[in-house]
Protein backbone atom coordinates (compact mmCIF):
# COMPACT_ATOMS: atom_id res chain seq x y z
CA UNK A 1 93.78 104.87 136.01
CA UNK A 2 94.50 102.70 133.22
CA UNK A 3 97.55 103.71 130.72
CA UNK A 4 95.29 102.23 127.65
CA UNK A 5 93.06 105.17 127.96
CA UNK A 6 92.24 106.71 124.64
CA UNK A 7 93.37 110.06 125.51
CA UNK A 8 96.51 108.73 127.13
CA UNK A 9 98.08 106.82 123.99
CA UNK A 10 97.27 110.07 121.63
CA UNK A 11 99.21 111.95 124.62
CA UNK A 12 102.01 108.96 124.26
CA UNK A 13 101.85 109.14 120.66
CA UNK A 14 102.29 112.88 120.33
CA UNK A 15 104.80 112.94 122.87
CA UNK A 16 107.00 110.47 121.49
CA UNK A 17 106.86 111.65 118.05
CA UNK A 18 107.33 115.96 119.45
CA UNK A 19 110.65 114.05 120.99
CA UNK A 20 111.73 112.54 117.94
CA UNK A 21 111.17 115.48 115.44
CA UNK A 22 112.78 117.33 118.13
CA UNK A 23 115.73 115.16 117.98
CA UNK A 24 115.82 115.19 114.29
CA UNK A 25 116.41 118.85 114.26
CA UNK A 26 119.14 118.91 117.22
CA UNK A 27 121.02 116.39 115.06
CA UNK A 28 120.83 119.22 112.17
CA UNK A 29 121.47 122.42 113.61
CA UNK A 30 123.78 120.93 116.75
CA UNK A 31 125.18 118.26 114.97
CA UNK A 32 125.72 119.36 111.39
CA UNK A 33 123.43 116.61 109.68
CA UNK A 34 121.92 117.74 106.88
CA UNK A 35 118.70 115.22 106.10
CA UNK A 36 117.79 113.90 102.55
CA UNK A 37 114.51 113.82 101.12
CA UNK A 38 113.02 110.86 102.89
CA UNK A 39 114.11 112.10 106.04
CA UNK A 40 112.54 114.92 105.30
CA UNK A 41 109.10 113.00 104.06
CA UNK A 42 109.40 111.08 107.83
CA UNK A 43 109.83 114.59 109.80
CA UNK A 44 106.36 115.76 107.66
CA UNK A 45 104.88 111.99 109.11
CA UNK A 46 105.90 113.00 112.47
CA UNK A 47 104.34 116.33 112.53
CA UNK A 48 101.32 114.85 111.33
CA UNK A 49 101.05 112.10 113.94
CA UNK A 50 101.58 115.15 116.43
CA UNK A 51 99.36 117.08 114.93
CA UNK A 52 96.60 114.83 114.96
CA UNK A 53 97.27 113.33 117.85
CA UNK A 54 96.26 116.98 119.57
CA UNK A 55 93.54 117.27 117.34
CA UNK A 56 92.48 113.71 118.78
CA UNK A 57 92.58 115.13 122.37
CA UNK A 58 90.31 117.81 121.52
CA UNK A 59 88.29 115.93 119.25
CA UNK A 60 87.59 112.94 120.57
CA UNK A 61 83.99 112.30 121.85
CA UNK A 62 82.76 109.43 120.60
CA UNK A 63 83.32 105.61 119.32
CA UNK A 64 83.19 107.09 115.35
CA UNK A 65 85.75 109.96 116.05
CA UNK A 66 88.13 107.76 117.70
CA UNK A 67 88.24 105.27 114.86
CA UNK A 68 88.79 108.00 111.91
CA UNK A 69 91.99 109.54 114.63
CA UNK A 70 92.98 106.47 115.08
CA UNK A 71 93.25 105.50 111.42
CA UNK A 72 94.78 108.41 110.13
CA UNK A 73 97.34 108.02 113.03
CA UNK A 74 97.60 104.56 111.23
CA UNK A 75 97.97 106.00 107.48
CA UNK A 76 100.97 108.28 108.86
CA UNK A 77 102.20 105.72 110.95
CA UNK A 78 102.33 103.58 108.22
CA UNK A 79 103.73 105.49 105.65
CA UNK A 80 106.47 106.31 108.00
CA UNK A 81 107.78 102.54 108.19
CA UNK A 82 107.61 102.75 104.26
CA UNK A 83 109.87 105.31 104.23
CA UNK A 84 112.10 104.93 106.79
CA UNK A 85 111.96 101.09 104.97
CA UNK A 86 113.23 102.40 102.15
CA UNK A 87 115.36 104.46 103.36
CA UNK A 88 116.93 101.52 104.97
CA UNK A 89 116.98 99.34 102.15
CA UNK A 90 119.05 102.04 100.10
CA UNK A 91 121.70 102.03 103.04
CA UNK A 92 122.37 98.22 102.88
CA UNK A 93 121.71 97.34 99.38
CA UNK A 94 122.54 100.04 97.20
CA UNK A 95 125.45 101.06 95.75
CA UNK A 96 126.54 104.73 95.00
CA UNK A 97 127.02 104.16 91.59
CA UNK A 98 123.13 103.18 91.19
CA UNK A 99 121.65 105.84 92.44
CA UNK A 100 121.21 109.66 91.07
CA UNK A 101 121.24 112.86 92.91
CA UNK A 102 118.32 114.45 93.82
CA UNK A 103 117.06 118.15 93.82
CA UNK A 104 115.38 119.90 96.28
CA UNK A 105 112.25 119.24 97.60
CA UNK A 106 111.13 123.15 95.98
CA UNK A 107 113.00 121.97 92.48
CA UNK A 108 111.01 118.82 92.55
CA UNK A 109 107.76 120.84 93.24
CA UNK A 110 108.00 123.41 90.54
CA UNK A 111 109.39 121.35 87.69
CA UNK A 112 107.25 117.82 88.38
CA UNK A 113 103.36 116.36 88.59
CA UNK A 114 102.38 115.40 91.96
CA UNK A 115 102.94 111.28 91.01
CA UNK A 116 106.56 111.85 90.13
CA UNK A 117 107.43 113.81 92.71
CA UNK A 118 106.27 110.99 95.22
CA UNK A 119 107.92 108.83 92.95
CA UNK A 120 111.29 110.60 92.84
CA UNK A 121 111.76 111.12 96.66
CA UNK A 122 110.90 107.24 97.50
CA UNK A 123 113.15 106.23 94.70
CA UNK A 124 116.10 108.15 96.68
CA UNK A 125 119.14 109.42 96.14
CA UNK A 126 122.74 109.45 97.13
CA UNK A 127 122.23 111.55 100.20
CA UNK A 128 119.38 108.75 101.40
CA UNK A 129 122.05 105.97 101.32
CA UNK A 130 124.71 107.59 103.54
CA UNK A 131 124.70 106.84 107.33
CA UNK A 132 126.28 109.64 109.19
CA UNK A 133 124.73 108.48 112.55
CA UNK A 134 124.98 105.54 114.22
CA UNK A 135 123.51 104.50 117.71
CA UNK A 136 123.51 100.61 119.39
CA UNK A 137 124.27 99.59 115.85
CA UNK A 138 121.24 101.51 113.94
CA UNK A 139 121.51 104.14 111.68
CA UNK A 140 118.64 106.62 111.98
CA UNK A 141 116.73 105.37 109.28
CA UNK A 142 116.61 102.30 111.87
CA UNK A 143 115.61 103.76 114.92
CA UNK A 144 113.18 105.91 112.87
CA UNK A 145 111.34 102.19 111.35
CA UNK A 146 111.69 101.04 115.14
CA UNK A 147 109.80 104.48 116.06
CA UNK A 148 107.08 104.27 113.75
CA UNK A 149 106.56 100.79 114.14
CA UNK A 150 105.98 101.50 117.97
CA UNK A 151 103.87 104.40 116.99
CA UNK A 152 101.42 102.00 114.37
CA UNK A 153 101.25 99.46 117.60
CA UNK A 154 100.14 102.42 119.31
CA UNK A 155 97.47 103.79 116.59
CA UNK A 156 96.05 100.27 116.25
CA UNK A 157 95.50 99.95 119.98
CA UNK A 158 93.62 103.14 120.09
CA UNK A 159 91.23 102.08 117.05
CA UNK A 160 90.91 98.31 118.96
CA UNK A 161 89.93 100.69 122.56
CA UNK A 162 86.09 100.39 123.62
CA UNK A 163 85.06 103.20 126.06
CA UNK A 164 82.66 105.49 126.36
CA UNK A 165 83.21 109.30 126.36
């Protein structure tokens, strides 16, 4: 039994990222932590990696159907780094005085177009620079990168994986 199986990395990859979105809500309901925007926008990428990971363990059954999982695994993957990116970059380089608040995610949706609102929430806001967690030196905006970085390596494997079904 090799671990590179197709149906064992979308197992992996929807494990990892059920344990991480569960994490994300034990730090806000145990812990208090109350997530900005692009937190927010990562927890939606890790339910979709999740959710299409299962829907790649069911759906899987050929060469074709493994590439179009394993590229939207990518997409999400990937726009998970460029969030949790900038979420990182706000952190270290920005300064309080720079940045606006932001409304809620519901504010944002009634008031804006579609473009802005993507626009808004990657631009951040005060609550996106704030570290209120810190583990081995990373905030969770840095674990989170580290995560979804793992979790692209992962996706890319599975698209690079010849077997038959």
């Amino acid at each position: 039994m090799k671990f590179g199986r197709p149906h064992h990395l979308l197992l992996s990859i929807g494990s990892v990222s059920g344990a991480l979105l569960s994490f994300g809500y034990y730090l806000e309901f145990a812990e208090g932590l109350s997530p900005c925007l692009l937190c927010i926008m990562q927890r939606y990428c890790y339910f979709f990696l999740i959710f299409f990971a299962a829907a790649g363990l069911v759906l899987i059954k050929s060469r074709a159907s493994q590439l179009v999982i394993s590229l939207v695994l990518t997409l999400f993957s990937s726009l998970g780094i460029v969030l949790a990116s900038r979420q990182i970059w706000l952190q270290r380089f920005s300064t309080q005085e720079s940045l606006e608040c932001i409304p809620s995610l519901n504010f944002l949706i009634e008031t804006l177009p579609w473009d802005q609102i993507f626009y808004k929430i990657y631009l951040g806001g005060t609550d996106c620079a704030k570290v209120d967690w810190v583990f081995l030196g990373g905030s969770i905006a840095d674990w989170s990168a580290a995560w979804f970085a793992l979790l692209l390596l992962a996706s890319v494997t599975l698209s690079l994986r010849r077997e038959d079904f």
